[in-house]
C-alpha atoms as a PDB file:
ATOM      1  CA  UNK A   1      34.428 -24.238  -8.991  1.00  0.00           C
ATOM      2  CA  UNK A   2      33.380 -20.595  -9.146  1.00  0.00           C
ATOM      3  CA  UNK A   3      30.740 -19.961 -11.517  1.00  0.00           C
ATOM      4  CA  UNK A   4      32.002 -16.730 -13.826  1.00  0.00           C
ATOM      5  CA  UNK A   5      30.571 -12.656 -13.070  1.00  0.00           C
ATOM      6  CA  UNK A   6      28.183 -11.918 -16.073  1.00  0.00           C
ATOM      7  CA  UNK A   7      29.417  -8.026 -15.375  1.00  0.00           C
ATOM      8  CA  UNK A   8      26.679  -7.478 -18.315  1.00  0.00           C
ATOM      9  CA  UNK A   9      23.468  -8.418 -16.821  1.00  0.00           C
ATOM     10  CA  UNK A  10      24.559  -7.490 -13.233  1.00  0.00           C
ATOM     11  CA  UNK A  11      25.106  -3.805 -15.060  1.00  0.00           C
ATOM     12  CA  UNK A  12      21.571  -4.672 -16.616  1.00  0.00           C
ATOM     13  CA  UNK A  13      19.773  -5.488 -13.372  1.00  0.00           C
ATOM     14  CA  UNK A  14      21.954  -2.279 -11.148  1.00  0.00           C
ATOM     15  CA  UNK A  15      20.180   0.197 -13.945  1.00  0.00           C
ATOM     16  CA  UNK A  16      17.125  -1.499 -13.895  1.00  0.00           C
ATOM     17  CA  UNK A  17      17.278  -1.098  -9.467  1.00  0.00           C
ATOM     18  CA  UNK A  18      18.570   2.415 -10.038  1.00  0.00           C
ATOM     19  CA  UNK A  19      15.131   3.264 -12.443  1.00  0.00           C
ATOM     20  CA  UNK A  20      13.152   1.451 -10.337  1.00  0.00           C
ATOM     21  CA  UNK A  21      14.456   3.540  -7.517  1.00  0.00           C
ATOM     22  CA  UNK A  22      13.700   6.880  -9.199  1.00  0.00           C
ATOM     23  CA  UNK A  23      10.165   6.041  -9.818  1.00  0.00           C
ATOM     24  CA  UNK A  24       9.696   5.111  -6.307  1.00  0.00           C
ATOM     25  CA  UNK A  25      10.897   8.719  -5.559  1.00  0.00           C
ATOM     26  CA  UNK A  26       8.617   9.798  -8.372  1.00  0.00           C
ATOM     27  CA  UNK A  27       5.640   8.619  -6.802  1.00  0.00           C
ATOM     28  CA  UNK A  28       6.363  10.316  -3.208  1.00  0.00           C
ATOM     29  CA  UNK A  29       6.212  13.383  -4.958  1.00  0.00           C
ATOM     30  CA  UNK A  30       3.027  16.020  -3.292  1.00  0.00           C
ATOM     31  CA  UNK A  31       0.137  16.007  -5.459  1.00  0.00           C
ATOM     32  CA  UNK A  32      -2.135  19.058  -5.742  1.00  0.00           C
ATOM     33  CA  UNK A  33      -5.071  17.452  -4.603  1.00  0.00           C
ATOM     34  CA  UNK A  34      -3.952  15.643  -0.994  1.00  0.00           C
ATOM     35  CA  UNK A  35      -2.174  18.645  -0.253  1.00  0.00           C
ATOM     36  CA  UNK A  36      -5.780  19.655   1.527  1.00  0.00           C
ATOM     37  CA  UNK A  37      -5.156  17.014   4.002  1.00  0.00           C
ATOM     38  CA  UNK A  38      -1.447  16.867   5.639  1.00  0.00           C
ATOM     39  CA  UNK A  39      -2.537  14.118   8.259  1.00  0.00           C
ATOM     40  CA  UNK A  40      -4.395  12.078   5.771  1.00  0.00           C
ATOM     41  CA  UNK A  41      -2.153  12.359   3.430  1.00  0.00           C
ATOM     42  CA  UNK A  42       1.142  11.653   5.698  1.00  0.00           C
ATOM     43  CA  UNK A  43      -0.816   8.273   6.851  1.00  0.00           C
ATOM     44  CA  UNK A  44      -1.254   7.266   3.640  1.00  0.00           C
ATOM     45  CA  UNK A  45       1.799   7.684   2.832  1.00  0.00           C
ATOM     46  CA  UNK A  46       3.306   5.721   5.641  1.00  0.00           C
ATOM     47  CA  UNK A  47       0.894   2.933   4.712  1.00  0.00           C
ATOM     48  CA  UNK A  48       1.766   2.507   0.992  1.00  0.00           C
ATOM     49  CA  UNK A  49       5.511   2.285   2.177  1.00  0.00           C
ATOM     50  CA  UNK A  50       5.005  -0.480   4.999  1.00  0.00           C
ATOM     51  CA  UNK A  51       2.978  -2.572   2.135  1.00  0.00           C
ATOM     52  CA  UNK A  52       6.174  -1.731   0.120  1.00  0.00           C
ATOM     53  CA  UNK A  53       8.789  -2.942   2.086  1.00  0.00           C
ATOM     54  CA  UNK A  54       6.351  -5.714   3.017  1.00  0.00           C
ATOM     55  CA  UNK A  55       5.596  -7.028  -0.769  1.00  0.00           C
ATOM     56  CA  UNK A  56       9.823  -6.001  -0.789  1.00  0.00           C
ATOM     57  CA  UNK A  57      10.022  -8.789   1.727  1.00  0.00           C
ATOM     58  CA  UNK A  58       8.080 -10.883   0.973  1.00  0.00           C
ATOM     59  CA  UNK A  59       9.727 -11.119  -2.718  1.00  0.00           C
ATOM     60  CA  UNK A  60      13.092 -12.122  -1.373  1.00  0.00           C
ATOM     61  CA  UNK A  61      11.872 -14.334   1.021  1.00  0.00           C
ATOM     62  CA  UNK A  62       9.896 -16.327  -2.311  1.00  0.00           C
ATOM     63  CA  UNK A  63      12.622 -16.004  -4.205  1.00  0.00           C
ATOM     64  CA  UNK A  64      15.368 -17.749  -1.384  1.00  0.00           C
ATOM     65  CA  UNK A  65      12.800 -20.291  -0.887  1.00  0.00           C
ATOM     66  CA  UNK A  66      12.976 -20.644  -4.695  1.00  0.00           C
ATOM     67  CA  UNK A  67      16.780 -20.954  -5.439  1.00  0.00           C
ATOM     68  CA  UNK A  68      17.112 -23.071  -1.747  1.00  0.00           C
ATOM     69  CA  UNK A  69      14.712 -26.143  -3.816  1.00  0.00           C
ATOM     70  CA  UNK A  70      16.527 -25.755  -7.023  1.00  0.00           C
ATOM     71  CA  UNK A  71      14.292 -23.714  -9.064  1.00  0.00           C
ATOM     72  CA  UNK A  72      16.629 -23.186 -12.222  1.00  0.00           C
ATOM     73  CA  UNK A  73      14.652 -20.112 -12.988  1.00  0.00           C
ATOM     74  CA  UNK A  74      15.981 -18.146 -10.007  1.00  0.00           C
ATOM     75  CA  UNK A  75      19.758 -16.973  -9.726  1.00  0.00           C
ATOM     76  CA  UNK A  76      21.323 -16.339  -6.894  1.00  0.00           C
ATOM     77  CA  UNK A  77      21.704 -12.666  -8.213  1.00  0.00           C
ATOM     78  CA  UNK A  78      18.256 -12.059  -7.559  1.00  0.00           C
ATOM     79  CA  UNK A  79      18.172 -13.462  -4.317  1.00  0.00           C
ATOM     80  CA  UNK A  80      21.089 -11.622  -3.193  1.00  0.00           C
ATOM     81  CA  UNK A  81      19.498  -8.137  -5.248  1.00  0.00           C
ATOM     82  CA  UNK A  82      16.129  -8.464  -3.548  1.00  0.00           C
ATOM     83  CA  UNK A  83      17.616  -9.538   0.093  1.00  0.00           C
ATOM     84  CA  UNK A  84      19.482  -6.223  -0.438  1.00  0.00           C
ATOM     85  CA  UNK A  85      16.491  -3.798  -1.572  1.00  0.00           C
ATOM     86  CA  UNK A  86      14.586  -5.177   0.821  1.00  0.00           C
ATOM     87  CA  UNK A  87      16.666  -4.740   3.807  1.00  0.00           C
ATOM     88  CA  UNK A  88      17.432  -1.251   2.330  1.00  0.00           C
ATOM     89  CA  UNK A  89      13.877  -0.564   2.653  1.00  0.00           C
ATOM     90  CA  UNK A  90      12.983  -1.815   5.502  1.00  0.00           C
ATOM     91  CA  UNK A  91      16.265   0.221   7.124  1.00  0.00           C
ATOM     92  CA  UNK A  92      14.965   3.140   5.511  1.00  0.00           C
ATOM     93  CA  UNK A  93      11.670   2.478   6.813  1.00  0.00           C
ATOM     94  CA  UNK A  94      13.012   2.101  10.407  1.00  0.00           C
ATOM     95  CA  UNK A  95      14.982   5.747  10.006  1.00  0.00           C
ATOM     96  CA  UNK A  96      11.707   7.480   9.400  1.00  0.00           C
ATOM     97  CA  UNK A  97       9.664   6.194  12.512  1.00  0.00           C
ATOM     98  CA  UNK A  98      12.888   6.626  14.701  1.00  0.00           C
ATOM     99  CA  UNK A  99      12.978  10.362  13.396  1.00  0.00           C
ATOM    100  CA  UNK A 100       9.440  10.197  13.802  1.00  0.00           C
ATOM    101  CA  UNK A 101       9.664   9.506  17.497  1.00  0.00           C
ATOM    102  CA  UNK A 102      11.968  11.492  18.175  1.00  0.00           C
ATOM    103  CA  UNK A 103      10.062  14.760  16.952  1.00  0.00           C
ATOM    104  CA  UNK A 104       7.038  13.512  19.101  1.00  0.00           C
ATOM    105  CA  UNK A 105       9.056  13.102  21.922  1.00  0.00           C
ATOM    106  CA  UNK A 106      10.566  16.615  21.039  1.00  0.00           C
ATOM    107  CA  UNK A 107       7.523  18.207  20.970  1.00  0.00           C
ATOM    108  CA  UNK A 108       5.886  16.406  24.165  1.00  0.00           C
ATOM    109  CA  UNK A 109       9.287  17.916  26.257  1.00  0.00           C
ATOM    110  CA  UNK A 110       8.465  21.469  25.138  1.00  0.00           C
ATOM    111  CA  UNK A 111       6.800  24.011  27.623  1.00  0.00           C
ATOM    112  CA  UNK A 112       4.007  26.108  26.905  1.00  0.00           C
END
């Protein structure tokens, strides 16, 4: 028997992914005072958003482990939601070093 689509609280939980979302965007904004150092900056960057999709990962994977013993605190909404953002994440992640590598590589072919 299919258990029924609370279309409510999966609206509920797609606004709360969608604000959750801008403030991630929010915080990759430039602030004044790292602008002095591009490299430093950039690394630091790329840090905080491997530890991201890391702590991203490493939700979903608690939270599967949770619904697979029965934990009747944990839907299998939330599984599926935080499987999704973190794969989304960790996709986006992957996008960045490929473009990443590809402007090194780029660069390295150019003559001087």
């Amino acid at each position: 028997m299919a258990t029924p689509v609370n279309t409510a609280r999966l609206m509920g939980q797609l606004e709360m992914m969608r604000a959750m979302a801008a403030q991630e965007v929010g915080q990759l904004e430039p602030s004044a005072q790292t602008l002095s150092s591009p490299a430093g900056q950039f690394a630091d960057l790329l840090k905080s958003q491997v530890e991201n999709v890391t702590r991203a990962q490493d939700t979903a994977r608690g939270l599967a482990e949770a619904f697979e013993v029965g934990d009747p605190g944990v839907d299998l909404v939330d599984v599926m939601i935080a499987a999704q953002k973190s794969r989304v994440q960790f996709e986006a992640l992957a996008e960045v070093r490929n473009k990443l590598l590809g402007a090194y590589q780029e660069v390295m072919s150019m003559q001087v």
